[in-house]
N, C-alpha and C. Protein backbone atom coordinates (compact mmCIF):
# COMPACT_ATOMS: atom_id res chain seq x y z
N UNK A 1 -5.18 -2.64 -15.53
CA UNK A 1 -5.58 -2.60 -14.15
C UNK A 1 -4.43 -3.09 -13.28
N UNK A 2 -4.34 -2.41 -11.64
CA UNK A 2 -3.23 -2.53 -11.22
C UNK A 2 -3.95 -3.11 -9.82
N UNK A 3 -3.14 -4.55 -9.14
CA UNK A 3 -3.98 -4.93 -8.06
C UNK A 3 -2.93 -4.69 -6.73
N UNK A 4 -3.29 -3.99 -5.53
CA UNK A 4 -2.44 -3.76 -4.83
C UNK A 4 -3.05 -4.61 -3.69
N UNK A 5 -1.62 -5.05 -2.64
CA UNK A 5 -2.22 -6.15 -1.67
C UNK A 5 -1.17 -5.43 -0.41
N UNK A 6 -1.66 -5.48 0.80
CA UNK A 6 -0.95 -4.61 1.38
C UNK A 6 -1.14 -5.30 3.36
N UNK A 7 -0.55 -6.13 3.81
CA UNK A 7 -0.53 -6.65 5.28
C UNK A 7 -0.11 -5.78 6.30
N UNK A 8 -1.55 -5.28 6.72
CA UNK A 8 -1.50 -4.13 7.34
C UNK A 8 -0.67 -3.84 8.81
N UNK A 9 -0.84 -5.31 9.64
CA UNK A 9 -1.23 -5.60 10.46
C UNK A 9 0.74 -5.73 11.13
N UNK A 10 1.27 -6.31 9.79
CA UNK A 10 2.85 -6.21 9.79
C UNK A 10 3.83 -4.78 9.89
N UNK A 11 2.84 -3.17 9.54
CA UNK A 11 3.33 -2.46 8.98
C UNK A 11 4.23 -1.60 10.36
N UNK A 12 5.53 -0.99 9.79
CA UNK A 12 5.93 -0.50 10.94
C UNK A 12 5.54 1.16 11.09
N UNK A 13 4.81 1.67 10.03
CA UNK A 13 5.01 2.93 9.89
C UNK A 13 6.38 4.05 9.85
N UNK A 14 6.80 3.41 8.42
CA UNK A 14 8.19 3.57 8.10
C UNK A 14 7.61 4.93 7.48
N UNK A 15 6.58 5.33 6.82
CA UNK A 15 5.92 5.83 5.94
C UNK A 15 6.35 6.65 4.29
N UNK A 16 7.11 5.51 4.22
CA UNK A 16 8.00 5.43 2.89
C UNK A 16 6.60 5.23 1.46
N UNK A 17 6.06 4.77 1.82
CA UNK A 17 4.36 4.34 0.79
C UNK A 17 3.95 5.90 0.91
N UNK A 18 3.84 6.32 1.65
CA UNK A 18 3.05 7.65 1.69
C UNK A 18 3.85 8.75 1.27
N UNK A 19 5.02 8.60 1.00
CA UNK A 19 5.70 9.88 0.24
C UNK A 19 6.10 9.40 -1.26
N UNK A 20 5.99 8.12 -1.13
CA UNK A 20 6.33 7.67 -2.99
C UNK A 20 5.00 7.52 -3.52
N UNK A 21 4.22 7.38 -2.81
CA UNK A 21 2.65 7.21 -3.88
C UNK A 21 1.31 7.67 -3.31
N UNK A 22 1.33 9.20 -2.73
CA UNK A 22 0.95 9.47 -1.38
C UNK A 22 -0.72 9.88 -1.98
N UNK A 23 -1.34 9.66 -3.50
CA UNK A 23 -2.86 9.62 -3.78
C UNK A 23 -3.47 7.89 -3.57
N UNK A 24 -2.69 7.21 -2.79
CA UNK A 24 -2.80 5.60 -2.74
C UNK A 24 -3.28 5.42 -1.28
N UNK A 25 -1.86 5.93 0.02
CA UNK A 25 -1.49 5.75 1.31
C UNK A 25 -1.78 6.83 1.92
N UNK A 26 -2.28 6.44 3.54
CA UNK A 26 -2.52 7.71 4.10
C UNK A 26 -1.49 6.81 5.62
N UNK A 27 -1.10 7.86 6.32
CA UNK A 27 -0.82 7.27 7.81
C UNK A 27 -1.63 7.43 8.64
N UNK A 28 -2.42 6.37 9.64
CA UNK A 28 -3.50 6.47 10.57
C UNK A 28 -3.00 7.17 12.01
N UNK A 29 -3.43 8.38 12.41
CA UNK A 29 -3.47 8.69 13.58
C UNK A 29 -3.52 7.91 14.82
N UNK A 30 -4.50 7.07 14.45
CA UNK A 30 -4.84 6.09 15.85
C UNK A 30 -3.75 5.50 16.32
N UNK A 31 -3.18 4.34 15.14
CA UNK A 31 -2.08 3.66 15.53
C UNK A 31 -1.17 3.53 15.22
N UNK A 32 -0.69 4.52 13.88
CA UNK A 32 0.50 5.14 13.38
C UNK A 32 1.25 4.29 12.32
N UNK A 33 0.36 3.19 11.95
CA UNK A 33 0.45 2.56 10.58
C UNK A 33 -0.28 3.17 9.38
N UNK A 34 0.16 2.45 8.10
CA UNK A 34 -0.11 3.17 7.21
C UNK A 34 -1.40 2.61 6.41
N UNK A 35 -2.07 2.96 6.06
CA UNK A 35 -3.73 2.40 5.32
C UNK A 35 -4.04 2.65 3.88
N UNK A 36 -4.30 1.82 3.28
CA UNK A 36 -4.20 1.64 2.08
C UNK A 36 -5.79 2.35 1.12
N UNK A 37 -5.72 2.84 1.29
CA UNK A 37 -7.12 3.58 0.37
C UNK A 37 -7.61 3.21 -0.50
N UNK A 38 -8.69 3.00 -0.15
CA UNK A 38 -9.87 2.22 -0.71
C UNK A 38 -9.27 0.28 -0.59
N UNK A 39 -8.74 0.30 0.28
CA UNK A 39 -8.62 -1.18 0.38
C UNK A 39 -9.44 -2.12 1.21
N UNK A 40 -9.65 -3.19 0.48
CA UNK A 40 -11.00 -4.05 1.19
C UNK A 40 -9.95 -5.27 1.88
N UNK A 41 -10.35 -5.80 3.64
CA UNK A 41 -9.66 -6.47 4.11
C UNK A 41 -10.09 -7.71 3.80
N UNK A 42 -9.79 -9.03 3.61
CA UNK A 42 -9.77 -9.73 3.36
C UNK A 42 -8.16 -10.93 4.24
N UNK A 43 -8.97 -11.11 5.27
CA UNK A 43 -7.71 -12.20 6.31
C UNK A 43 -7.02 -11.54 6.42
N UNK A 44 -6.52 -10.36 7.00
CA UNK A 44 -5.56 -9.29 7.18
C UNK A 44 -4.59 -8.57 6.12
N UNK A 45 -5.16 -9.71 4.99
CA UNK A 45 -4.75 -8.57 3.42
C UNK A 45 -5.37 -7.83 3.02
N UNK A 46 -5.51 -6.17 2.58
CA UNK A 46 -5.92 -5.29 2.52
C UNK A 46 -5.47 -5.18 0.54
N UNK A 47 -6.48 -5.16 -0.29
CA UNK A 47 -6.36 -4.90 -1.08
C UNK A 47 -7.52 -4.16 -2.05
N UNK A 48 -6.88 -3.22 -3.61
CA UNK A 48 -7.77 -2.26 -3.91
C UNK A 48 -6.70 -3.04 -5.00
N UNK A 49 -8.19 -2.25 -6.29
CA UNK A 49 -7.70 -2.12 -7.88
C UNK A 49 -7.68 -0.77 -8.15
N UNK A 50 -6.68 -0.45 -9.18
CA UNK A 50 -6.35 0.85 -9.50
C UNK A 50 -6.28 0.83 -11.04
N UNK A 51 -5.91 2.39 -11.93
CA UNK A 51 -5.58 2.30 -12.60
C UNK A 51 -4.34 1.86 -13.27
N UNK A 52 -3.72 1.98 -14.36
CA UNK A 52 -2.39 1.72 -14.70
C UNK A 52 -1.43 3.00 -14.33
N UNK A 53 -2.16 4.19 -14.10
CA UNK A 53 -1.25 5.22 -13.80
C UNK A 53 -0.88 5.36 -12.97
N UNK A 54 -1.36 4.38 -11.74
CA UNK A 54 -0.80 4.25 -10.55
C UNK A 54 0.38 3.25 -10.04
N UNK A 55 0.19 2.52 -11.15
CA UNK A 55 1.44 1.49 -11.56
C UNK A 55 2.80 1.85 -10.92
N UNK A 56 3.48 3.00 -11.28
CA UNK A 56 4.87 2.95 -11.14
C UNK A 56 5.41 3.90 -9.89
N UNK A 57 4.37 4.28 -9.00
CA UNK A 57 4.55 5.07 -7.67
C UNK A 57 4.60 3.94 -6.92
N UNK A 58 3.24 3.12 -7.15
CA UNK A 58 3.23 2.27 -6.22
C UNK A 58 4.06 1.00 -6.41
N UNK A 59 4.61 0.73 -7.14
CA UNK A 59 5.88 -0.28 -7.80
C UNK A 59 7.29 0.25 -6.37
N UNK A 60 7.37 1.35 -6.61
CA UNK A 60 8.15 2.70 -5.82
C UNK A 60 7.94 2.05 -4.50
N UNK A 61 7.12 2.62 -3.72
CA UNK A 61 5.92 2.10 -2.57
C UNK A 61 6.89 0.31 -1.84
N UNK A 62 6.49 -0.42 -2.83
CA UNK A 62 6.68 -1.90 -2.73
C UNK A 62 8.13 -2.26 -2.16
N UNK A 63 8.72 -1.61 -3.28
CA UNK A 63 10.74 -2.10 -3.37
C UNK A 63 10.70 -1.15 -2.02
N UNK A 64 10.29 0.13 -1.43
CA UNK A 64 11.16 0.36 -0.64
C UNK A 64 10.58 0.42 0.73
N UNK A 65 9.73 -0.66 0.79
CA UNK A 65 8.89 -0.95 2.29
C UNK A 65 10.34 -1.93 2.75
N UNK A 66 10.60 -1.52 4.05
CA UNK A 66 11.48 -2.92 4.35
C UNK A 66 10.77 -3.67 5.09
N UNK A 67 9.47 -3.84 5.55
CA UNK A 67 9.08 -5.16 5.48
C UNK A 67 8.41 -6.03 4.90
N UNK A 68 8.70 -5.54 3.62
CA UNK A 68 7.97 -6.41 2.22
C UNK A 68 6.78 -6.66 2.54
N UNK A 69 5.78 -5.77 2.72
CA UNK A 69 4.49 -6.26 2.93
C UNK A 69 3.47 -5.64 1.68
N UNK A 70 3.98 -5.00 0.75
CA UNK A 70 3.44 -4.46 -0.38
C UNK A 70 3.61 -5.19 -1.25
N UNK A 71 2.34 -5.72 -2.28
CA UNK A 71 2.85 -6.67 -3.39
C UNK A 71 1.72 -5.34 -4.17
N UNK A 72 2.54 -5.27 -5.76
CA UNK A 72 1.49 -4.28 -6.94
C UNK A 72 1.52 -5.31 -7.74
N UNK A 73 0.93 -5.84 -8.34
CA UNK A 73 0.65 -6.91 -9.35
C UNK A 73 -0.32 -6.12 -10.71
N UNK A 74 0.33 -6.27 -11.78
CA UNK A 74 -0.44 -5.17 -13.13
C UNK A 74 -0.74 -6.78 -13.69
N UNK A 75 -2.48 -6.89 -14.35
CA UNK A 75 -3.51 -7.19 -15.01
C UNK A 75 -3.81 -6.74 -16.24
């Protein structure tokens, strides 16, 4: 199991998450940040569990956000 944590609220809409792991990330119309699918908020951290096959897109995703607001943590 793969736990993704994602601070939404920081995001610039670089939308670098959505072309490296784009069955994860969608970009929101409204305000042109990026939203984490199926993620439950929790104090402005937005996080979902995944499988392991989602592991190494979203690993991808993480390293190349530049404002480090993606953590993937594997369980």
């Amino acid at each position: 199991m793969v736990i993704i944590t994602h601070q939404r609220e920081k995001c610039i809409g670089c939308n670098y998450c959505v072309e490296l792991a784009f069955q994860r990330w969608r970009m929101s119309k409204k305000d042109g940040k990026v939203t984490l699918i199926s993620g439950v908020n929790k104090k402005g951290f937005y996080s979902t569990k995944v499988g392991d096959e989602e592991l190494e897109d979203n690993l991808k995703a993480a390293q190349a956000c530049p404002m480090n607001i993606i953590q993937v943590k594997k369980n």
